[in-house]
PDB file of N, CA and C in Angstrom:
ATOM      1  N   UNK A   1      18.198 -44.419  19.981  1.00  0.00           N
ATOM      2  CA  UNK A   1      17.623 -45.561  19.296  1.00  0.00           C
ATOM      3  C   UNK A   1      18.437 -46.806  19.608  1.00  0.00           C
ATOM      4  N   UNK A   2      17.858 -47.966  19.305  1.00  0.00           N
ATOM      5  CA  UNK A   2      18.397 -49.690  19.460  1.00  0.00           C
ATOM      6  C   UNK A   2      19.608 -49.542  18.453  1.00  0.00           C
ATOM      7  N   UNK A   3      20.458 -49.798  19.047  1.00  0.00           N
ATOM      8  CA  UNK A   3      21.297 -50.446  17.839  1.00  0.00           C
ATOM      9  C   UNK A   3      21.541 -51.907  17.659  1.00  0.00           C
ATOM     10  N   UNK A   4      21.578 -52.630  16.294  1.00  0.00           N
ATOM     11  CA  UNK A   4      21.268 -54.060  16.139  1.00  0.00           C
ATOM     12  C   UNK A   4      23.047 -54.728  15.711  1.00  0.00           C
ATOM     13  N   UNK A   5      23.124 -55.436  15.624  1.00  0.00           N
ATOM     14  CA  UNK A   5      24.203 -56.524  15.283  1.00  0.00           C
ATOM     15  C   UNK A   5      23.758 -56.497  13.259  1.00  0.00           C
ATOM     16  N   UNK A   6      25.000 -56.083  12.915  1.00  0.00           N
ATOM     17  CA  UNK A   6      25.356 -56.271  11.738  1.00  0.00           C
ATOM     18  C   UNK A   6      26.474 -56.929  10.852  1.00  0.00           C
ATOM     19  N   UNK A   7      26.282 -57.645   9.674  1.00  0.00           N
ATOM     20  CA  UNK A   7      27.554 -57.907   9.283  1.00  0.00           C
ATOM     21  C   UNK A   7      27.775 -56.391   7.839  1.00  0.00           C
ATOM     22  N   UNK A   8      29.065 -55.915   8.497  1.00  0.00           N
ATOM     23  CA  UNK A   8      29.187 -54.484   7.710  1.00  0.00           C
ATOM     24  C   UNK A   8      30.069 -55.209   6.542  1.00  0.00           C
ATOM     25  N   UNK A   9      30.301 -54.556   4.959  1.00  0.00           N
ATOM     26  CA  UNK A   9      30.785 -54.848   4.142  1.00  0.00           C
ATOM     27  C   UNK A   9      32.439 -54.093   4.255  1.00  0.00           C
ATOM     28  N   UNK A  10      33.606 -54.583   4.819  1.00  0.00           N
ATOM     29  CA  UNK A  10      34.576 -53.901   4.223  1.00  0.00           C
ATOM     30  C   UNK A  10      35.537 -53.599   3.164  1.00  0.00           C
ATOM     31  N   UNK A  11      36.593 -52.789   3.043  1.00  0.00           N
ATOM     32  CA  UNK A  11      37.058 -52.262   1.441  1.00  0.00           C
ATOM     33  C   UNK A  11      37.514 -53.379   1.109  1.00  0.00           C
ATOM     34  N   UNK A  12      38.433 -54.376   1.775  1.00  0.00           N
ATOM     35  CA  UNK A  12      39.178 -55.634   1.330  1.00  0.00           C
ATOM     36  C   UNK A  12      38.478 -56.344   0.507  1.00  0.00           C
ATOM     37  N   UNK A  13      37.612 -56.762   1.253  1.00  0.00           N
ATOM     38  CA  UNK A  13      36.405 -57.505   0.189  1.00  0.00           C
ATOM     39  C   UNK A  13      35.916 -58.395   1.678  1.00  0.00           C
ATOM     40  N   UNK A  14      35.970 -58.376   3.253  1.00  0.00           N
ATOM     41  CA  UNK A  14      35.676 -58.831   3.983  1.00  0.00           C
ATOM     42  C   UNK A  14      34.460 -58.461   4.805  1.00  0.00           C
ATOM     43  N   UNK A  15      34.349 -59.019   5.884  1.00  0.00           N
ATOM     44  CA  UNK A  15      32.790 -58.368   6.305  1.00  0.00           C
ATOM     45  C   UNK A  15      33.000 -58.624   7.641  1.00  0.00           C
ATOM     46  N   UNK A  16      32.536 -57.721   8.579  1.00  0.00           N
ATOM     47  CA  UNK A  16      32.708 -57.294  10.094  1.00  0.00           C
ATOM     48  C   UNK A  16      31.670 -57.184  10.868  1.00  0.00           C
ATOM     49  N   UNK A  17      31.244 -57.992  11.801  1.00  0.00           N
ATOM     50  CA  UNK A  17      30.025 -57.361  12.849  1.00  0.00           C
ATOM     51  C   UNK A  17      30.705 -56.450  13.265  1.00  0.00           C
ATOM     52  N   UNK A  18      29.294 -55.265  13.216  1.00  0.00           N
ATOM     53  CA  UNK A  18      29.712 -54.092  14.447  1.00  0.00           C
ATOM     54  C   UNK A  18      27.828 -53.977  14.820  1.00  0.00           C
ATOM     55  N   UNK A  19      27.966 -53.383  15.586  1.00  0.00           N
ATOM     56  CA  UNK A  19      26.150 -52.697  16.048  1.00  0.00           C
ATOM     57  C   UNK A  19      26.179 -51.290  15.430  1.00  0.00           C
ATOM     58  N   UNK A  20      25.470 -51.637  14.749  1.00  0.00           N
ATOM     59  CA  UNK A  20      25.247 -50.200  14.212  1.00  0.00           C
ATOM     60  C   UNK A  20      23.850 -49.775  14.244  1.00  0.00           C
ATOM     61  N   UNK A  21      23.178 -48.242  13.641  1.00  0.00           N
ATOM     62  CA  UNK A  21      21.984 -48.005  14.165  1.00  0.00           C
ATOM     63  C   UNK A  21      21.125 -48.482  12.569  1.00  0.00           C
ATOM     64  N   UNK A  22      19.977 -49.069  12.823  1.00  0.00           N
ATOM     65  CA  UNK A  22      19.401 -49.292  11.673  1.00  0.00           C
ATOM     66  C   UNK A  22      18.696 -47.722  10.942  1.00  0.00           C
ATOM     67  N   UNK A  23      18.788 -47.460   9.974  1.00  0.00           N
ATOM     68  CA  UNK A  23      18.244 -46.537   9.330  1.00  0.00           C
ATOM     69  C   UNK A  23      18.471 -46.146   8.191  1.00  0.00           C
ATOM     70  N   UNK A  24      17.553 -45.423   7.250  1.00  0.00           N
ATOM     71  CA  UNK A  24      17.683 -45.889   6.147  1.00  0.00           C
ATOM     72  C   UNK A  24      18.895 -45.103   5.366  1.00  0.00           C
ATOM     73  N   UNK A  25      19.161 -43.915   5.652  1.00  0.00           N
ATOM     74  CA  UNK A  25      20.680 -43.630   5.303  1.00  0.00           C
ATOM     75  C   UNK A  25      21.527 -44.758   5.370  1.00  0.00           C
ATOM     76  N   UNK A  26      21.384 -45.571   6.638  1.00  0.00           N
ATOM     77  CA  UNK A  26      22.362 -46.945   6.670  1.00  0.00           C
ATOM     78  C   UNK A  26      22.549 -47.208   5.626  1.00  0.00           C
ATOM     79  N   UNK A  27      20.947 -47.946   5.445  1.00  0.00           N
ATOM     80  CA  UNK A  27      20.836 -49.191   4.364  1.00  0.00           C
ATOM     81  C   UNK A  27      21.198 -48.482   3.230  1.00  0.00           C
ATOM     82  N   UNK A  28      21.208 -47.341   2.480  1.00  0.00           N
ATOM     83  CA  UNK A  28      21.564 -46.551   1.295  1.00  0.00           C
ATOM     84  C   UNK A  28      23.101 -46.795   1.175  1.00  0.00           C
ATOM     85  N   UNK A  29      23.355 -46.828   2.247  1.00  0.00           N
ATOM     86  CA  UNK A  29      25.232 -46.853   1.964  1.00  0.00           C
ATOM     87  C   UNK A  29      25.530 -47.968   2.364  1.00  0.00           C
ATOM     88  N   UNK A  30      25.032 -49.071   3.133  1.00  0.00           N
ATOM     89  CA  UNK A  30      25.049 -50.411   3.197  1.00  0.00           C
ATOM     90  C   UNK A  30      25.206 -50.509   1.675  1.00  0.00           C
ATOM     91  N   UNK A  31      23.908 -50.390   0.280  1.00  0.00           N
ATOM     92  CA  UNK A  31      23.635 -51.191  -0.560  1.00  0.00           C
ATOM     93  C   UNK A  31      25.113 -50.543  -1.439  1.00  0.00           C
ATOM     94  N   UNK A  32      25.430 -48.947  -1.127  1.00  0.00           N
ATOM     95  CA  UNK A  32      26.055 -48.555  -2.350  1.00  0.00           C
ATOM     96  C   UNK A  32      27.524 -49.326  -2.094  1.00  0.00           C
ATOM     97  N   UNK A  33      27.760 -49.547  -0.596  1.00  0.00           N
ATOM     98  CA  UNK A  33      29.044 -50.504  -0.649  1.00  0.00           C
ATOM     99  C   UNK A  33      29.150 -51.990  -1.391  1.00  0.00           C
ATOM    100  N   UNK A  34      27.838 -52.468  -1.365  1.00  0.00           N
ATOM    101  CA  UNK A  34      27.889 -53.856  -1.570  1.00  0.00           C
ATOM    102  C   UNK A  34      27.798 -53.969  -3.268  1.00  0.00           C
ATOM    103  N   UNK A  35      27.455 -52.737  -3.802  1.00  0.00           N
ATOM    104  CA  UNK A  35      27.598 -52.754  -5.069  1.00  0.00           C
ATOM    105  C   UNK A  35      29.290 -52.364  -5.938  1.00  0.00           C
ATOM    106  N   UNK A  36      29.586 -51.550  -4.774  1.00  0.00           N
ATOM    107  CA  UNK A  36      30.987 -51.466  -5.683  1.00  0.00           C
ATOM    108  C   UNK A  36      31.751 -52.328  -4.806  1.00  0.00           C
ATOM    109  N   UNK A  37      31.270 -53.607  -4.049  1.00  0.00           N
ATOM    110  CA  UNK A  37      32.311 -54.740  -3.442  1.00  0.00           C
ATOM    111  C   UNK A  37      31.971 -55.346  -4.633  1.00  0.00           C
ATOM    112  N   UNK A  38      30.371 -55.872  -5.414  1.00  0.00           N
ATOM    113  CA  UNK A  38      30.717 -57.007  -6.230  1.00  0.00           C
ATOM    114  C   UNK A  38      31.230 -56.540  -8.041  1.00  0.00           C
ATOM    115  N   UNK A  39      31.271 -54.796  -7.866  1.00  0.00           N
ATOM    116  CA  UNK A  39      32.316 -54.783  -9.220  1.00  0.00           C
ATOM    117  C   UNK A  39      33.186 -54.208  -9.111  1.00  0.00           C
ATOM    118  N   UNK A  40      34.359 -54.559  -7.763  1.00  0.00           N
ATOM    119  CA  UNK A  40      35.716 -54.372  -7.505  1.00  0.00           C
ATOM    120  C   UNK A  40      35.665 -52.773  -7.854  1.00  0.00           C
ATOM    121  N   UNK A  41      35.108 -52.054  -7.532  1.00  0.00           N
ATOM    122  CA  UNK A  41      34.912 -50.336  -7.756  1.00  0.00           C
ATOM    123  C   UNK A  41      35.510 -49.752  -5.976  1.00  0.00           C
ATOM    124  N   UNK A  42      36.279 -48.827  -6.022  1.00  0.00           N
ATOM    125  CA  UNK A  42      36.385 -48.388  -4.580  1.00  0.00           C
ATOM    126  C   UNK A  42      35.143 -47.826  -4.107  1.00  0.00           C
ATOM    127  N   UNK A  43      35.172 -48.163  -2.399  1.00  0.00           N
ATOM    128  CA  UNK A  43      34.046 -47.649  -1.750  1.00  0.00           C
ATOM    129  C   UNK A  43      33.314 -46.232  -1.798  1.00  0.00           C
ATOM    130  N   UNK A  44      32.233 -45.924  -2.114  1.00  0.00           N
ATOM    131  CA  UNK A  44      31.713 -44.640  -1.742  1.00  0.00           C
ATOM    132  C   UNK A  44      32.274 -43.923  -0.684  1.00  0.00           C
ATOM    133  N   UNK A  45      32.981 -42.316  -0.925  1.00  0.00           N
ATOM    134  CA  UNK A  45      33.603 -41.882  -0.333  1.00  0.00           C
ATOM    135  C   UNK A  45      35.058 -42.155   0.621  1.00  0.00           C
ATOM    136  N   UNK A  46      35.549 -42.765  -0.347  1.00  0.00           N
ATOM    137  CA  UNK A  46      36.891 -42.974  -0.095  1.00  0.00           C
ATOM    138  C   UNK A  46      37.759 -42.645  -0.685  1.00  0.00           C
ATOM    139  N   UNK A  47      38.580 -42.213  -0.410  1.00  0.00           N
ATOM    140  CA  UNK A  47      39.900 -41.643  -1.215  1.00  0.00           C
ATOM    141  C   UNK A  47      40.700 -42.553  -1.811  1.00  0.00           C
ATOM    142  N   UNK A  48      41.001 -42.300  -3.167  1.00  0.00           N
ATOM    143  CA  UNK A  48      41.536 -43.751  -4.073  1.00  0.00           C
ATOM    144  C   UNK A  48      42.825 -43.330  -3.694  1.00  0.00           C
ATOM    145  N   UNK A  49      43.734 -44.300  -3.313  1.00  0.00           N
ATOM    146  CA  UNK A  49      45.072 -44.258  -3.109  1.00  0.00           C
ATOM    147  C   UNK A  49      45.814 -44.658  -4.444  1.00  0.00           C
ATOM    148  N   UNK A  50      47.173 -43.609  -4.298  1.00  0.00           N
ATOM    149  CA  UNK A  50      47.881 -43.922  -5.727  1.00  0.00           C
ATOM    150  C   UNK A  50      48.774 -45.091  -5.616  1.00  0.00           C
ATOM    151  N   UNK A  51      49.064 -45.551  -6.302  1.00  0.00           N
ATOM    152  CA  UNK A  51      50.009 -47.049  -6.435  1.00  0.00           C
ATOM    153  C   UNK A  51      51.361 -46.302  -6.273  1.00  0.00           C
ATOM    154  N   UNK A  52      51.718 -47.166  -5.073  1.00  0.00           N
ATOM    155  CA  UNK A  52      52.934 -46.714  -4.629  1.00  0.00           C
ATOM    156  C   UNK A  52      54.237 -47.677  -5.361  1.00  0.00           C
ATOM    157  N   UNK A  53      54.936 -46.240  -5.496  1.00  0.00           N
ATOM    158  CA  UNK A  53      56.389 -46.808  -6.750  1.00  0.00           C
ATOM    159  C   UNK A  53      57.200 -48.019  -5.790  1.00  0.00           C
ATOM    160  N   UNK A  54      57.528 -48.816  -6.167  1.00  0.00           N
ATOM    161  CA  UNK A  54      58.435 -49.936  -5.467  1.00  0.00           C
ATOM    162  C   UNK A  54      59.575 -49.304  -5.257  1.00  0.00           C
ATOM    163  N   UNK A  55      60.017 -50.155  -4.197  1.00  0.00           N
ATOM    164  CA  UNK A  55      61.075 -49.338  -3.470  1.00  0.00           C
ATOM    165  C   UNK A  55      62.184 -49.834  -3.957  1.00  0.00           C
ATOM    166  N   UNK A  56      63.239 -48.594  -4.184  1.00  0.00           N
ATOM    167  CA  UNK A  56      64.533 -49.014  -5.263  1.00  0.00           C
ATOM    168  C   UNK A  56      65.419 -49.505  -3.614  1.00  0.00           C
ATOM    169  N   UNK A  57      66.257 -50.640  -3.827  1.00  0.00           N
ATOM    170  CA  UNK A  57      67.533 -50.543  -3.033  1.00  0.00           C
ATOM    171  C   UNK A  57      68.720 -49.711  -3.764  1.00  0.00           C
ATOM    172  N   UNK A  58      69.493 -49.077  -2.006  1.00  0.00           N
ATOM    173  CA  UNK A  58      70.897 -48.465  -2.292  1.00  0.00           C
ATOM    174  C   UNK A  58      71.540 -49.203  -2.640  1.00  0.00           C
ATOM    175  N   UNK A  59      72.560 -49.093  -3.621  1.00  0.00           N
ATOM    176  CA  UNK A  59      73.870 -49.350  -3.988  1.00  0.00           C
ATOM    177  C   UNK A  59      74.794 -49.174  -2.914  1.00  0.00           C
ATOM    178  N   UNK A  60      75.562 -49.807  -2.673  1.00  0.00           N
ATOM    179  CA  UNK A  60      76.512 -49.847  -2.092  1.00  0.00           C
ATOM    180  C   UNK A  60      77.403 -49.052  -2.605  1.00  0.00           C
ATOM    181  N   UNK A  61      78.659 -48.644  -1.701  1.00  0.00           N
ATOM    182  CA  UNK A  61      79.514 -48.401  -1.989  1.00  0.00           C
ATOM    183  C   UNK A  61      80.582 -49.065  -2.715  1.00  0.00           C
ATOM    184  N   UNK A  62      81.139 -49.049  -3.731  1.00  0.00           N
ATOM    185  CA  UNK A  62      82.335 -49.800  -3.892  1.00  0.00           C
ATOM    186  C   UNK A  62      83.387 -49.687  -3.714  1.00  0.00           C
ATOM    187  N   UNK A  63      83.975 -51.049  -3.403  1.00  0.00           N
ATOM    188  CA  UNK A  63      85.337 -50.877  -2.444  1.00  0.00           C
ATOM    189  C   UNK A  63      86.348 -50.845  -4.179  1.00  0.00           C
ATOM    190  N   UNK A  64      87.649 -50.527  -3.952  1.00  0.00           N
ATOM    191  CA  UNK A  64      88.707 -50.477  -4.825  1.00  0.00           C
ATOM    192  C   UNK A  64      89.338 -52.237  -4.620  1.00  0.00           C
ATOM    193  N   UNK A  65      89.393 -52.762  -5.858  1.00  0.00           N
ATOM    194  CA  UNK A  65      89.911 -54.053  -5.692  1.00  0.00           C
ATOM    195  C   UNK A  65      91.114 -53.891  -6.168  1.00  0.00           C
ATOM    196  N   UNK A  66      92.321 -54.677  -5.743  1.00  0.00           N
ATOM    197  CA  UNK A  66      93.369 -54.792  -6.126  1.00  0.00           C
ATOM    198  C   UNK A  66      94.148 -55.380  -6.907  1.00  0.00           C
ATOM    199  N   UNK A  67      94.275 -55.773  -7.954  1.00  0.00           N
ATOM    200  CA  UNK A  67      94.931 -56.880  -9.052  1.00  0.00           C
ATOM    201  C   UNK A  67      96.232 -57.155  -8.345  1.00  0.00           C
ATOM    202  N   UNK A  68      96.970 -58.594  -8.068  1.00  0.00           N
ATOM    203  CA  UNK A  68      98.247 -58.274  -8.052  1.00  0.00           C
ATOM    204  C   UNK A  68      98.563 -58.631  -9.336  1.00  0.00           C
ATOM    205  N   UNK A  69      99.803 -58.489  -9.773  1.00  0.00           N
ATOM    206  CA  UNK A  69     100.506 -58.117 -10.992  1.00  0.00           C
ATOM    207  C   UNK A  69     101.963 -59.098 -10.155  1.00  0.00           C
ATOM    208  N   UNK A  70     101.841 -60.321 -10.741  1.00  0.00           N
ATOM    209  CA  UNK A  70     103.074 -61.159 -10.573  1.00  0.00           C
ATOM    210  C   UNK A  70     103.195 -61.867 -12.000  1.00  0.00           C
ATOM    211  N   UNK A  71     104.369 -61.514 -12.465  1.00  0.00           N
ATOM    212  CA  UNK A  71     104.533 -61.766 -13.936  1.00  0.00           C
ATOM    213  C   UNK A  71     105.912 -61.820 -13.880  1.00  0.00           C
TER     214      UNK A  71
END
C-alpha cells in the first residue's frame, strides 16, 4: 500500500513527520495518543517509567587537620 506523510503525535508532547501507512488501526491509535497527549496521561502501551532517585554525591575523604599548639 501508499504510504502518506504524517504529522505523528510524540510522548514529549511534540509532533514528527514520518510516512506512515494510512489505516484504520492507525487512526485508532493516532486518536488514543492524541487523547492522552491533551490529558498529560502516558501513551497507550508504554511502559511508565519510575522516577529516578537523585543522585547522592560521595563524601570525600577526610584529611586529619593539625592544630598547632603554641602557648
Amino acid at each position: 500500500m501508499a504510504k502518506s506523510m504524517d504529522k505523528v503525535p510524540q510522548a514529549d508532547g511534540t509532533y514528527k513527520w514520518e510516512m506512515v501507512e494510512i489505516t484504520q488501526q492507525y487512526l485508532a491509535e493516532r486518536a488514543a495518543k492524541e487523547e492522552a497527549l491533551a490529558n498529560g496521561t502516558p501513551f497507550p502501551g508504554t511502559a511508565v517509567k519510575a522516577e529516578a532517585k537523585p543522585k547522592t554525591t560521595r563524601r570525600k575523604k577526610s584529611t586529619k587537620v593539625e592544630e598547632s599548639t603554641n602557648s
